[in-house]
C-alpha atoms as a PDB file:
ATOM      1  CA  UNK A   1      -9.070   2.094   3.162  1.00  0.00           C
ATOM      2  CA  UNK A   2      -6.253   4.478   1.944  1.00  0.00           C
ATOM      3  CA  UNK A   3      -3.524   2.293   2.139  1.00  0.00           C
ATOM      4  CA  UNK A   4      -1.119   4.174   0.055  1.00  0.00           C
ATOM      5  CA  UNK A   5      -1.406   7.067   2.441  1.00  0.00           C
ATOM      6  CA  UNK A   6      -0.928   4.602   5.380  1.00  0.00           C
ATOM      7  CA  UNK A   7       2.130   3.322   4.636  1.00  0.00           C
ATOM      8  CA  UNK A   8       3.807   7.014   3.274  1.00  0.00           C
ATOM      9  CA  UNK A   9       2.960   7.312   7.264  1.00  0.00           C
ATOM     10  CA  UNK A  10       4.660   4.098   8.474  1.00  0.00           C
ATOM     11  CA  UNK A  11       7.735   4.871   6.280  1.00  0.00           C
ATOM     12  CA  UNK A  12       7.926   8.684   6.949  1.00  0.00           C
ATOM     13  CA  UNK A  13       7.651   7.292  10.943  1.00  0.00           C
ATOM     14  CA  UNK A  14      10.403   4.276  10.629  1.00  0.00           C
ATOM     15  CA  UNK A  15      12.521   5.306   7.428  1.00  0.00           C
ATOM     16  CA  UNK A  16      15.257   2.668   8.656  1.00  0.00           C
ATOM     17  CA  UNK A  17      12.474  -0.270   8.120  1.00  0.00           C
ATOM     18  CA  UNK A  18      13.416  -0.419   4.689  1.00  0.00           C
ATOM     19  CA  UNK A  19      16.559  -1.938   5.773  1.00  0.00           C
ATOM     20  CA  UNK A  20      14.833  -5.292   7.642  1.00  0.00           C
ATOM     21  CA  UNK A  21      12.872  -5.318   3.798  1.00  0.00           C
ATOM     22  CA  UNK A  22      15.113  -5.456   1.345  1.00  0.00           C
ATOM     23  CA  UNK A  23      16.737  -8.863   0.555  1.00  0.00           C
ATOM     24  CA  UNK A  24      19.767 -10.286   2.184  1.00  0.00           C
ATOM     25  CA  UNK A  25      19.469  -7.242   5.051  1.00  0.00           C
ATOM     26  CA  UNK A  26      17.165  -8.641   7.766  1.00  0.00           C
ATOM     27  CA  UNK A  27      19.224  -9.089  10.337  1.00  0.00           C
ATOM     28  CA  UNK A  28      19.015  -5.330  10.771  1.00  0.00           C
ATOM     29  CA  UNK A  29      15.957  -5.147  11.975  1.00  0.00           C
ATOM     30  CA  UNK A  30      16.652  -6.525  15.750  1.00  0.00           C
ATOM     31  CA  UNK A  31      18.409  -2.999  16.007  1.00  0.00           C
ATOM     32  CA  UNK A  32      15.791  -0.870  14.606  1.00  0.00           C
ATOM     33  CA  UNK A  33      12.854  -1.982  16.412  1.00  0.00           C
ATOM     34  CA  UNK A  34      14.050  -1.429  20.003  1.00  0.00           C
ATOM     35  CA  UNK A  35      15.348   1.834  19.652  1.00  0.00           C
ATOM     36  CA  UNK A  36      13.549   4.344  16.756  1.00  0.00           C
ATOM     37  CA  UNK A  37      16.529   6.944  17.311  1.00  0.00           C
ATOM     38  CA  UNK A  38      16.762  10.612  16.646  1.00  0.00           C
ATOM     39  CA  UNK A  39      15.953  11.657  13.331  1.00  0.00           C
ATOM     40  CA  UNK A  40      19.781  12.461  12.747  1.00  0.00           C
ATOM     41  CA  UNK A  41      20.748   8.939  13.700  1.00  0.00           C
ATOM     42  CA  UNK A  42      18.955   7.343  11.075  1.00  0.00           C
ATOM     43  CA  UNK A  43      20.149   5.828   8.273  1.00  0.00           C
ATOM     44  CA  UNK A  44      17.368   6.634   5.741  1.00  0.00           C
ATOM     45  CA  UNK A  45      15.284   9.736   4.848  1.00  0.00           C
ATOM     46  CA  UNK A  46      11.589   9.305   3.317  1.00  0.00           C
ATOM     47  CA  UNK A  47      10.079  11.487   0.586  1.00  0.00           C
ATOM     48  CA  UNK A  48       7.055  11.302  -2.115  1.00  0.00           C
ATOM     49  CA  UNK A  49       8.323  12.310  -5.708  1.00  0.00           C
ATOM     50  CA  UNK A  50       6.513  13.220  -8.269  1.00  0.00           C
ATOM     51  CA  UNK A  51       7.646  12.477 -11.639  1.00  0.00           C
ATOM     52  CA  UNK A  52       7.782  15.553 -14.267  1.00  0.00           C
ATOM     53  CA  UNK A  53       6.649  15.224 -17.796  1.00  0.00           C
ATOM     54  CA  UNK A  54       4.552  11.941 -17.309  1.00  0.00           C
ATOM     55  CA  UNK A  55       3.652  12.852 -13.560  1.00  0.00           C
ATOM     56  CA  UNK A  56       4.257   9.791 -12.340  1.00  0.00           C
ATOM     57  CA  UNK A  57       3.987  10.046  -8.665  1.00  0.00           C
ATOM     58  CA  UNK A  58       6.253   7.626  -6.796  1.00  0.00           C
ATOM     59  CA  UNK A  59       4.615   6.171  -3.756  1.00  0.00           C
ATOM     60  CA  UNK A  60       8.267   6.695  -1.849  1.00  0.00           C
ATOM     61  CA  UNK A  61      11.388   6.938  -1.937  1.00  0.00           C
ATOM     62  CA  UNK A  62      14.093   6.622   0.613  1.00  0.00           C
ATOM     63  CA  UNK A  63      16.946   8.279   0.516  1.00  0.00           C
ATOM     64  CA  UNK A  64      20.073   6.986   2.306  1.00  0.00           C
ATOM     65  CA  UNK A  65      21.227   9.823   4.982  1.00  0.00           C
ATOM     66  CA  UNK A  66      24.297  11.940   4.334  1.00  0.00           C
ATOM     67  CA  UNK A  67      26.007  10.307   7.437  1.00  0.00           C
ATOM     68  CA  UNK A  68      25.880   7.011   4.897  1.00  0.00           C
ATOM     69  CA  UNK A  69      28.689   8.727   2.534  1.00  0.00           C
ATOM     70  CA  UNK A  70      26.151   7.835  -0.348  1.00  0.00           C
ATOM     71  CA  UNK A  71      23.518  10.157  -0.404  1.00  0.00           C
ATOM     72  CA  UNK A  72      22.793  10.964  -4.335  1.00  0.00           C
ATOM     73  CA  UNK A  73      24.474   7.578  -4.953  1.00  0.00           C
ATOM     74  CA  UNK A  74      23.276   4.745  -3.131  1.00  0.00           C
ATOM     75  CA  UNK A  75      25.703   1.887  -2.315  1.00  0.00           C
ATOM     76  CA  UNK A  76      25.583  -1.705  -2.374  1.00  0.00           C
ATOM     77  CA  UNK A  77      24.628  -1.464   1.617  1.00  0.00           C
ATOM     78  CA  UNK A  78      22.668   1.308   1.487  1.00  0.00           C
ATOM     79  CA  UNK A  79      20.989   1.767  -1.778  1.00  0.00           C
ATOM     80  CA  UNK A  80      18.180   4.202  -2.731  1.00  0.00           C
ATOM     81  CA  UNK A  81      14.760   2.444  -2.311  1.00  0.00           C
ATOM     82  CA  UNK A  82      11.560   3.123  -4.711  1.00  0.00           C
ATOM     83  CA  UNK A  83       8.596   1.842  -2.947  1.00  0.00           C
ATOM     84  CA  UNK A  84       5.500   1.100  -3.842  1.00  0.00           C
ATOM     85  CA  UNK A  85       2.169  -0.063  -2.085  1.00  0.00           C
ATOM     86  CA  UNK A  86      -0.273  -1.923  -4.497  1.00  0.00           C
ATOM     87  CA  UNK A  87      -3.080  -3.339  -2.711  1.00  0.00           C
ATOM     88  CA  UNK A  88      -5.295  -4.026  -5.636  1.00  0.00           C
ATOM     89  CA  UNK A  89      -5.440  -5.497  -9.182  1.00  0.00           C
ATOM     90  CA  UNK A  90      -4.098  -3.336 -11.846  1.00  0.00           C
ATOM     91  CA  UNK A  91      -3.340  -5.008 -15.100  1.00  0.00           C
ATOM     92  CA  UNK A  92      -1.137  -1.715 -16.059  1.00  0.00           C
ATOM     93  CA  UNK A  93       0.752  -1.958 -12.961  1.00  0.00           C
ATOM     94  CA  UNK A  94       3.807  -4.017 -14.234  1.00  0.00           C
ATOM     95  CA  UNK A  95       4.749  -1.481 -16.733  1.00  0.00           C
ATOM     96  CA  UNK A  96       3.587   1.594 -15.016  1.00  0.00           C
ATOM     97  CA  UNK A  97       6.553   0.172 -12.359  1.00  0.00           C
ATOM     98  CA  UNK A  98       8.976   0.047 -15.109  1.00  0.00           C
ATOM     99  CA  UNK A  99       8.362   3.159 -16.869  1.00  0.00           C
ATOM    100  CA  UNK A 100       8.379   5.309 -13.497  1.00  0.00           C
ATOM    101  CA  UNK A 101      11.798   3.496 -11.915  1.00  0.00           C
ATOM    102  CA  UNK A 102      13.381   4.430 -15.261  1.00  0.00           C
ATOM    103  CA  UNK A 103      12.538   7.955 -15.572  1.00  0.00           C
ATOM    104  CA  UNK A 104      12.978   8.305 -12.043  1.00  0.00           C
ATOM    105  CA  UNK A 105      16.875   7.337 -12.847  1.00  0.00           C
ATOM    106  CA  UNK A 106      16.509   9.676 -16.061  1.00  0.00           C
ATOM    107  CA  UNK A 107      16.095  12.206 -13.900  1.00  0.00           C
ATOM    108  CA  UNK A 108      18.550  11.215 -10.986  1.00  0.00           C
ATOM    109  CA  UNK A 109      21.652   9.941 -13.053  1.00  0.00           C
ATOM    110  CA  UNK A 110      23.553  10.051 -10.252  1.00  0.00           C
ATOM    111  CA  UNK A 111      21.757   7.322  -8.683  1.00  0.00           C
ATOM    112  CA  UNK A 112      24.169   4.320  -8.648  1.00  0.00           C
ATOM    113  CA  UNK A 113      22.819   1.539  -6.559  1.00  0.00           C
ATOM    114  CA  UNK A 114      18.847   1.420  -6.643  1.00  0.00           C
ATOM    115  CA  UNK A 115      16.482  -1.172  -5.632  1.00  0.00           C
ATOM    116  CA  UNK A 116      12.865  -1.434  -5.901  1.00  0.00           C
ATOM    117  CA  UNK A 117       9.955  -3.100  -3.142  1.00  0.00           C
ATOM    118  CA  UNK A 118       6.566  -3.605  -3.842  1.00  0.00           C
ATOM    119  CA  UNK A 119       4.326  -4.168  -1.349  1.00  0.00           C
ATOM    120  CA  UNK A 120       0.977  -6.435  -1.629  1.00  0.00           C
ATOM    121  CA  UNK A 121      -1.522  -7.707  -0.019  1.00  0.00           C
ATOM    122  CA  UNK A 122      -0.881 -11.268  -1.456  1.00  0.00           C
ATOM    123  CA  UNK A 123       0.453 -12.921  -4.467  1.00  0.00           C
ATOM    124  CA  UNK A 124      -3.085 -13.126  -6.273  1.00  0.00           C
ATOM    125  CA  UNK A 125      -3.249  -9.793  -7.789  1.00  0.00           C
ATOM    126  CA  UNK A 126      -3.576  -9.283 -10.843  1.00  0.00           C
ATOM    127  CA  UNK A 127      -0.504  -6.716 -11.963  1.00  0.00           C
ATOM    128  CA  UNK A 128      -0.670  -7.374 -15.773  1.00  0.00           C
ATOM    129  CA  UNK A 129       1.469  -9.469 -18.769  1.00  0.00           C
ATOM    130  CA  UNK A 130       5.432  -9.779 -17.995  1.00  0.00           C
ATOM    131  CA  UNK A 131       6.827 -11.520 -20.951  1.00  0.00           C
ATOM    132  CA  UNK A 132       8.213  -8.208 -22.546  1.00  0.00           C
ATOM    133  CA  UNK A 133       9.288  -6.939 -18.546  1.00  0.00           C
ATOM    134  CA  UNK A 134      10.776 -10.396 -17.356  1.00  0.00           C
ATOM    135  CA  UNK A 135      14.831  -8.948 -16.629  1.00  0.00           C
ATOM    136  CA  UNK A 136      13.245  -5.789 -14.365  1.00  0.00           C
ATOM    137  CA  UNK A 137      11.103  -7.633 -12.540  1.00  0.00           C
ATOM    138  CA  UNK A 138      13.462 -10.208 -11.384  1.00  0.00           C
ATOM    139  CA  UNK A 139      15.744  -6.939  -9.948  1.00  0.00           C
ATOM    140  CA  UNK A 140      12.153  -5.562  -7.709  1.00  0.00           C
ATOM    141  CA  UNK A 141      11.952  -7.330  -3.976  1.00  0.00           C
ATOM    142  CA  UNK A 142       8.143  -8.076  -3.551  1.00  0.00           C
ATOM    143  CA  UNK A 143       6.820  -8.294   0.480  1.00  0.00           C
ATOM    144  CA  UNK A 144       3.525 -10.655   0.767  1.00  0.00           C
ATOM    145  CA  UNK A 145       1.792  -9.607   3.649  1.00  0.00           C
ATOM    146  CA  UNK A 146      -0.344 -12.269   3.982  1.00  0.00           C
ATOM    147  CA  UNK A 147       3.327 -14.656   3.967  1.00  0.00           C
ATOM    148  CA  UNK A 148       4.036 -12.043   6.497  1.00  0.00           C
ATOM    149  CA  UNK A 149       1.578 -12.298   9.202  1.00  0.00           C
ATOM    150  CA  UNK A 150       1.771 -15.885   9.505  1.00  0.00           C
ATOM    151  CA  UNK A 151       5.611 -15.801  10.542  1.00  0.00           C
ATOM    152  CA  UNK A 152       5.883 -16.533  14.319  1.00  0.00           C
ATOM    153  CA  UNK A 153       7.577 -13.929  16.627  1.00  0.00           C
ATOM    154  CA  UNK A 154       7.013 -11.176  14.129  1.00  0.00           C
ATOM    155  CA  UNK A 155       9.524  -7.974  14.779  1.00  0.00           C
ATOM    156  CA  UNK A 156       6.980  -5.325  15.915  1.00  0.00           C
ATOM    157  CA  UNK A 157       7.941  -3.107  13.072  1.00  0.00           C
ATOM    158  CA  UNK A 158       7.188  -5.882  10.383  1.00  0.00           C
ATOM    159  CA  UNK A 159       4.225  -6.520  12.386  1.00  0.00           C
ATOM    160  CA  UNK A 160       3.183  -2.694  12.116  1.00  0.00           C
ATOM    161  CA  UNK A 161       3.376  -3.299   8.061  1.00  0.00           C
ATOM    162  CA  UNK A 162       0.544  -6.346   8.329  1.00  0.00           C
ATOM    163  CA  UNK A 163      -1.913  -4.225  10.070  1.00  0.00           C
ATOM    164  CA  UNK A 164      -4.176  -3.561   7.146  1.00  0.00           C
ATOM    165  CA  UNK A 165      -4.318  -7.266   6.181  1.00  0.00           C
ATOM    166  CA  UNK A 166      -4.640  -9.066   9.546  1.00  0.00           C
ATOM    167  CA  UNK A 167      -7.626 -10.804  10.658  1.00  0.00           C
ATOM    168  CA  UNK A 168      -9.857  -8.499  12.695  1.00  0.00           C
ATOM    169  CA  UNK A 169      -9.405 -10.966  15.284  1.00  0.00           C
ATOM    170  CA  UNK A 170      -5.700 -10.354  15.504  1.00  0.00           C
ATOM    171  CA  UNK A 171      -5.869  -6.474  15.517  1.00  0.00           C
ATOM    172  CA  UNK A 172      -5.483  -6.329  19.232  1.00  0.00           C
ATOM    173  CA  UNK A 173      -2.450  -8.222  20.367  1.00  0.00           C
ATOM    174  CA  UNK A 174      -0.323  -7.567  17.162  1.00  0.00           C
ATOM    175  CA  UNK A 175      -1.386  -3.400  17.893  1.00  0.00           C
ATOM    176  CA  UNK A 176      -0.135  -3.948  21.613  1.00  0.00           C
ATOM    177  CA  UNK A 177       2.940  -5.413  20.612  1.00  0.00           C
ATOM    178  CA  UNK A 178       3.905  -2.679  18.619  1.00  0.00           C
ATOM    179  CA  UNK A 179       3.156   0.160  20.769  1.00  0.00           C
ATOM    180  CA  UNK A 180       4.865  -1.738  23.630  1.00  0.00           C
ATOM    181  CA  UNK A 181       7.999  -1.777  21.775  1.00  0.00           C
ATOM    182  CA  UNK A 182       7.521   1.440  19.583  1.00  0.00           C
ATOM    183  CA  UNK A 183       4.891   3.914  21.662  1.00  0.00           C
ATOM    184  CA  UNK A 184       6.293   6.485  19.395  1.00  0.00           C
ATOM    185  CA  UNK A 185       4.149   5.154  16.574  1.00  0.00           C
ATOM    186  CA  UNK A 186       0.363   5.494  18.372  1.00  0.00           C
ATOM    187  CA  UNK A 187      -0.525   7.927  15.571  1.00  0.00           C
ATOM    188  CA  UNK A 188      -0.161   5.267  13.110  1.00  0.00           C
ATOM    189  CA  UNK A 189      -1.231   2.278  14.537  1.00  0.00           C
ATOM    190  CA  UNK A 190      -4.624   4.485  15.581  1.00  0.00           C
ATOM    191  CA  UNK A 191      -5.389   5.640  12.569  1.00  0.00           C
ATOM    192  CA  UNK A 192      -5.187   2.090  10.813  1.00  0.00           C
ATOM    193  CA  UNK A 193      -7.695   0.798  14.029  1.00  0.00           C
ATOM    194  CA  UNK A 194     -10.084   3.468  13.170  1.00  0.00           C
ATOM    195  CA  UNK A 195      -9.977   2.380   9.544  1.00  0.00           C
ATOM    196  CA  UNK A 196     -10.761  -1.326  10.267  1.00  0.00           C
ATOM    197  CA  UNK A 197     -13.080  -0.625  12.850  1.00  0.00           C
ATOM    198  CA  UNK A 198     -15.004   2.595  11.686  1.00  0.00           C
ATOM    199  CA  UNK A 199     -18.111   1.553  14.068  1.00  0.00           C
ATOM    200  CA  UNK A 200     -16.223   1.580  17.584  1.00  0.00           C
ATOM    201  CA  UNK A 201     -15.875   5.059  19.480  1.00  0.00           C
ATOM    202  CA  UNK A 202     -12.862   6.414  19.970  1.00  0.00           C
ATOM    203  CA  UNK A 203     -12.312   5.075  23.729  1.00  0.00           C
ATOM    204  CA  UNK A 204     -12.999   1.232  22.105  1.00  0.00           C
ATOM    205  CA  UNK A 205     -10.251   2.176  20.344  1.00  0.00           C
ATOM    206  CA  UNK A 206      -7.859   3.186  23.068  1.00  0.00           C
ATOM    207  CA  UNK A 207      -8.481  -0.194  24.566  1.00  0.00           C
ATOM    208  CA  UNK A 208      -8.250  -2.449  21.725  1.00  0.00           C
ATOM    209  CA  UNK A 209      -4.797  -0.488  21.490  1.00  0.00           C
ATOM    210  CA  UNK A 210      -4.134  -1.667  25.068  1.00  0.00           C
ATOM    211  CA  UNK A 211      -3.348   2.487  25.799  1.00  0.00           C
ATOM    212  CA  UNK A 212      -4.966   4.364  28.853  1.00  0.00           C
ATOM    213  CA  UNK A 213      -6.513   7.065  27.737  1.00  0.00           C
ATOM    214  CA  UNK A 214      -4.958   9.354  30.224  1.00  0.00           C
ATOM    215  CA  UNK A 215      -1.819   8.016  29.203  1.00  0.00           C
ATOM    216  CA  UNK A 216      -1.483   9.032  25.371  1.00  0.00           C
ATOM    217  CA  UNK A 217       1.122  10.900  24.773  1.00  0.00           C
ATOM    218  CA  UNK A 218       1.292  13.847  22.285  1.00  0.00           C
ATOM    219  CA  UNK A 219      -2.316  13.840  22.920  1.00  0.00           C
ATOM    220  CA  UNK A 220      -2.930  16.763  20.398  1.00  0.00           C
ATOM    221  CA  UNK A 221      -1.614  14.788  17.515  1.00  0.00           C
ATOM    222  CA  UNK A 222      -3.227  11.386  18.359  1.00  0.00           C
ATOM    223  CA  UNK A 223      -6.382  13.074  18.502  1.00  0.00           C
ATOM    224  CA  UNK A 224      -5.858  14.642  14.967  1.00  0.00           C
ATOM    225  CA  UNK A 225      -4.871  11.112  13.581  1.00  0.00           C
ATOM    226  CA  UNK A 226      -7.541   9.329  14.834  1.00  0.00           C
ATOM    227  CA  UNK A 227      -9.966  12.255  13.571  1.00  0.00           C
ATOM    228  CA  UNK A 228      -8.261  11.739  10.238  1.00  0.00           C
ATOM    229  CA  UNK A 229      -8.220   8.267  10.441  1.00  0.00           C
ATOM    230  CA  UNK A 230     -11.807   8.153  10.760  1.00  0.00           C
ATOM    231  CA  UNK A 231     -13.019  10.463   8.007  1.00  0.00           C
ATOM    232  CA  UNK A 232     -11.105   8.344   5.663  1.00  0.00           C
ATOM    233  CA  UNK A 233     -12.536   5.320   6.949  1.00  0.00           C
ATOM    234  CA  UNK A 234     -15.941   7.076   6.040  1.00  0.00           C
ATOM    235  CA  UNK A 235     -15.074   8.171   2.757  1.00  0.00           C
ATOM    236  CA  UNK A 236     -13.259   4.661   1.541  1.00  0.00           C
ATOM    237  CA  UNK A 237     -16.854   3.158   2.867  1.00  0.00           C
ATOM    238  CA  UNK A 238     -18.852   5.169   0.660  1.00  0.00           C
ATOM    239  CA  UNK A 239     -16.863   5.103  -1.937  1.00  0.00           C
ATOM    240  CA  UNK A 240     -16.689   1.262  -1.842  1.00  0.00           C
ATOM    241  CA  UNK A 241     -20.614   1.352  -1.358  1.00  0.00           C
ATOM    242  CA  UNK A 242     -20.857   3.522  -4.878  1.00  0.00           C
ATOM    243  CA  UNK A 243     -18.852   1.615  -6.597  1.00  0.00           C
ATOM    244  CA  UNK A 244     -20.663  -2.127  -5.405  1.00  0.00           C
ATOM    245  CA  UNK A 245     -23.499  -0.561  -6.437  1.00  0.00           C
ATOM    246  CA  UNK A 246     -22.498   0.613  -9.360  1.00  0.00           C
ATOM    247  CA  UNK A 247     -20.824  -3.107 -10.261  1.00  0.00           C
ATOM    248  CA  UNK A 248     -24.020  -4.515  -9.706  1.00  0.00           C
ATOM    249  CA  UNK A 249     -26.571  -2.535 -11.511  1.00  0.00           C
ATOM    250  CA  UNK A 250     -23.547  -3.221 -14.752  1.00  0.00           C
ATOM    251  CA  UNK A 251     -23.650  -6.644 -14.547  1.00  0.00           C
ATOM    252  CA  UNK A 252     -27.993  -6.880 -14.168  1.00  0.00           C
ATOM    253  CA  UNK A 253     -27.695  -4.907 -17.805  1.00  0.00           C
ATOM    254  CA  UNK A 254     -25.015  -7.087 -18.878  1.00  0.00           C
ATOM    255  CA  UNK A 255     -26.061 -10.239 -18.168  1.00  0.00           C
ATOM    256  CA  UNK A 256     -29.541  -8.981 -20.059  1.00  0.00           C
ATOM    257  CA  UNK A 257     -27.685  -7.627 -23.098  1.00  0.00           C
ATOM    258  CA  UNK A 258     -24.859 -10.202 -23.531  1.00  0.00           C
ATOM    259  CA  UNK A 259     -26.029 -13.824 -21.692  1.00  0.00           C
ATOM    260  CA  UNK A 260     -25.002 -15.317 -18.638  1.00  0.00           C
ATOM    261  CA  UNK A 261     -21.006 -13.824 -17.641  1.00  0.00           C
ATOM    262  CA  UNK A 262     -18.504 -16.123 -16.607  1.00  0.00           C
ATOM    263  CA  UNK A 263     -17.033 -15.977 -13.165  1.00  0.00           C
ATOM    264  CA  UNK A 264     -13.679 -14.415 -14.293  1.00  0.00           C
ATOM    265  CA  UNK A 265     -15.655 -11.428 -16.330  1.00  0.00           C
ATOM    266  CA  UNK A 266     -17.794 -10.788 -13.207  1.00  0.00           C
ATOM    267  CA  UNK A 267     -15.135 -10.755 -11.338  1.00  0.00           C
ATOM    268  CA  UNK A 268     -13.349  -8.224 -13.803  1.00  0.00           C
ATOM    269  CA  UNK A 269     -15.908  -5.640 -13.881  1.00  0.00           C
ATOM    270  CA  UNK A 270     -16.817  -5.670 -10.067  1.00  0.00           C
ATOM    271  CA  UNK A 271     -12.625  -4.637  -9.813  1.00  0.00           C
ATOM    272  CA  UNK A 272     -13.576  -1.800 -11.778  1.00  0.00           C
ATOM    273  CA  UNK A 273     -13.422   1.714 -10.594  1.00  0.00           C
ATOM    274  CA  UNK A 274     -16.507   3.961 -10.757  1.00  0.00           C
ATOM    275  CA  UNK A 275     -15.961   5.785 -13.710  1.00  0.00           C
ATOM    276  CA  UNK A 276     -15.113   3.009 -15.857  1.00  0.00           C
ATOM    277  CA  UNK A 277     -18.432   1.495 -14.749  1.00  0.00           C
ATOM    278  CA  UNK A 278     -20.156   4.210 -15.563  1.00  0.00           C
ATOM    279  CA  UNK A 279     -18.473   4.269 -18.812  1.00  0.00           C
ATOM    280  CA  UNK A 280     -19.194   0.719 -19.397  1.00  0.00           C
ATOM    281  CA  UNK A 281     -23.026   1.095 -18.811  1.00  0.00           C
ATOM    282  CA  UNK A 282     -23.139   3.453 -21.283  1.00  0.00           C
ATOM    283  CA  UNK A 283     -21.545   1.332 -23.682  1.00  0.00           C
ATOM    284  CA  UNK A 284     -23.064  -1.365 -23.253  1.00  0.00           C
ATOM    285  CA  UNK A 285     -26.273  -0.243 -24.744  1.00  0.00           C
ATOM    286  CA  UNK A 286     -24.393  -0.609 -28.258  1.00  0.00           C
ATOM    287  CA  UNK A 287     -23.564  -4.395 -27.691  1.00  0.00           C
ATOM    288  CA  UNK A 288     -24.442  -6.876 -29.819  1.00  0.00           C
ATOM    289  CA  UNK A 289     -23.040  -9.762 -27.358  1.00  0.00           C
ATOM    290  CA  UNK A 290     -20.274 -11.532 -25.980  1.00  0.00           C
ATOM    291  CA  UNK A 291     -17.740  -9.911 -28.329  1.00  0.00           C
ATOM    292  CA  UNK A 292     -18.604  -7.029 -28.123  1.00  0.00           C
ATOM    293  CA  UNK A 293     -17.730  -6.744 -24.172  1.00  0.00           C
ATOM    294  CA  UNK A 294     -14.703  -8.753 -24.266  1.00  0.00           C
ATOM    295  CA  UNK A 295     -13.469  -6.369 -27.059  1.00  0.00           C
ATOM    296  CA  UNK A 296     -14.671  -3.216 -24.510  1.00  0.00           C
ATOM    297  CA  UNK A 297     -12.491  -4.775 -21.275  1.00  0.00           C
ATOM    298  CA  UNK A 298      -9.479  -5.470 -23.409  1.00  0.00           C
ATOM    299  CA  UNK A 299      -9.293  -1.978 -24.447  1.00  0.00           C
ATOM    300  CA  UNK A 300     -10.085  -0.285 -21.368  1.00  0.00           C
ATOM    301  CA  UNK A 301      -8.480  -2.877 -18.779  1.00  0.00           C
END
């Protein structure tokens, strides 16, 4: 599913949830969650940058709100936030983080106070070497949503971030809690339902939700959502299909041209995106053996 794009929604819906993330300022979250305020009451502001020269494109970034008194600064309370979302391995990611938080401050020198969040899945990804990036990394705030969704009495706006991870089985009570607290954010918990459940109709969906149909309000943008929603969920299933498929007519030639793979190299190349498959299948045909794909992946992974 399109995660990324998920959680731009969540943030552009709760901006002030950055707060009840960052380190030493969860206690703020008791007072965000029951009441999500007028847009000019909030504390934060949410945009997407995009990064000249390089075009890095910043997953978010959240701005603290003029009535802060730090607005192009940050401040020690309120700083400004870089976010990102990385819900799969990358073994560039480490320095892709680095490079991107320090020309985003290249280009922002008025920026003061900054912090960076990373949110993952778990803490089994594989984000590549840190050795050479140890100091930055120990200044970024990393959320685990898997540590997440096993806390007890989970704020509903925390809850709303451990959607995409939860159990299937789970979907249903933590997606009524939210709404019951927050029914302003039914066009993104729907949209995430649709995702993890592309085969129900869209009146399953209502009632997993716990919301009567003829009670939806804003019904003109739900409807888009979940519409939305559900073409993604189509698209990130046949993409996923392509690229299984593609994974494991590589590895048949592979394992033909090269021997029997170990467990960590088949689990390398099924990770890989399409178009380095298809790259790698027409490689292979030059290999001579082991070598000779170990010596591909380490220059293309």
């Amino acid at each position: 599913m399109n995660t990324d794009r998920w959680y731009y929604r969540v943030f552009q819906s709760a901006p002030d949830l950055i707060r009840s993330l960052l380190p030493g300022s969860a206690a703020a979250v008791n007072a965000l969650s029951l009441d999500p305020g007028a847009p000019g009451d909030q504390l934060y502001r949410f945009e997407a940058l995009e990064i000249k020269e390089l075009s890095h494109r910043l997953d978010g970034v959240l701005w603290p709100r003029e009535s802060t008194g730090c607005a192009e600064t940050g401040s020690p309370e309120f700083p400004v936030v870089l976010l990102e979302v990385q819900m799969h391995p990358d073994p560039g990611f480490h320095h892709r983080l680095a490079a991107q938080t320090y020309r985003f401050l290249q280009q922002h020198p008025r920026v003061e106070h900054w912090a960076v969040l990373v949110i993952t899945p778990h803490n089994r990804l594989k984000l590549g070497p840190t050795p050479a990036l140890q100091l930055f990394l120990q200044q970024v705030a990393w959320i685990n949503l898997e540590e997440l969704s096993q806390q007890t009495d989970l704020d509903p706006l925390l809850n709303l971030l451990t959607l995409p991870v939860r159990p299937e089985s789970e979907l249903a009570a933590s997606s009524q809690q939210i709404l019951a607290r927050r029914p302003d954010l039914d066009t993104v918990v729907l949209p995430m339902l649709v995702q993890r459940f592309p085969q129900l109709s869209e009146a399953e969906i209502m009632v997993i939700a716990g919301i009567p149909r003829e009670e939806i309000r804003h019904t003109r943008a739900v409807q888009d959502w979940l519409a939305e929603g559900r073409q993604e969920g189509l698209q990130e299933g046949e993409a996923k299909g392509r690229q299984e498929g593609e994974a494991a007519v590589t590895l048949r030639l592979l394992s033909r041209r090269c021997g029997p793979l170990t467990g960590a190299t088949t689990a390398q190349i099924q990770a890989l995106p399409v178009e380095k498959l298809e790259a790698l299948a027409d490689a292979l045909l030059d290999f001579q053996g082991p070598a000779d794909l170990a010596a591909w992946l380490a220059a293309h992974t």
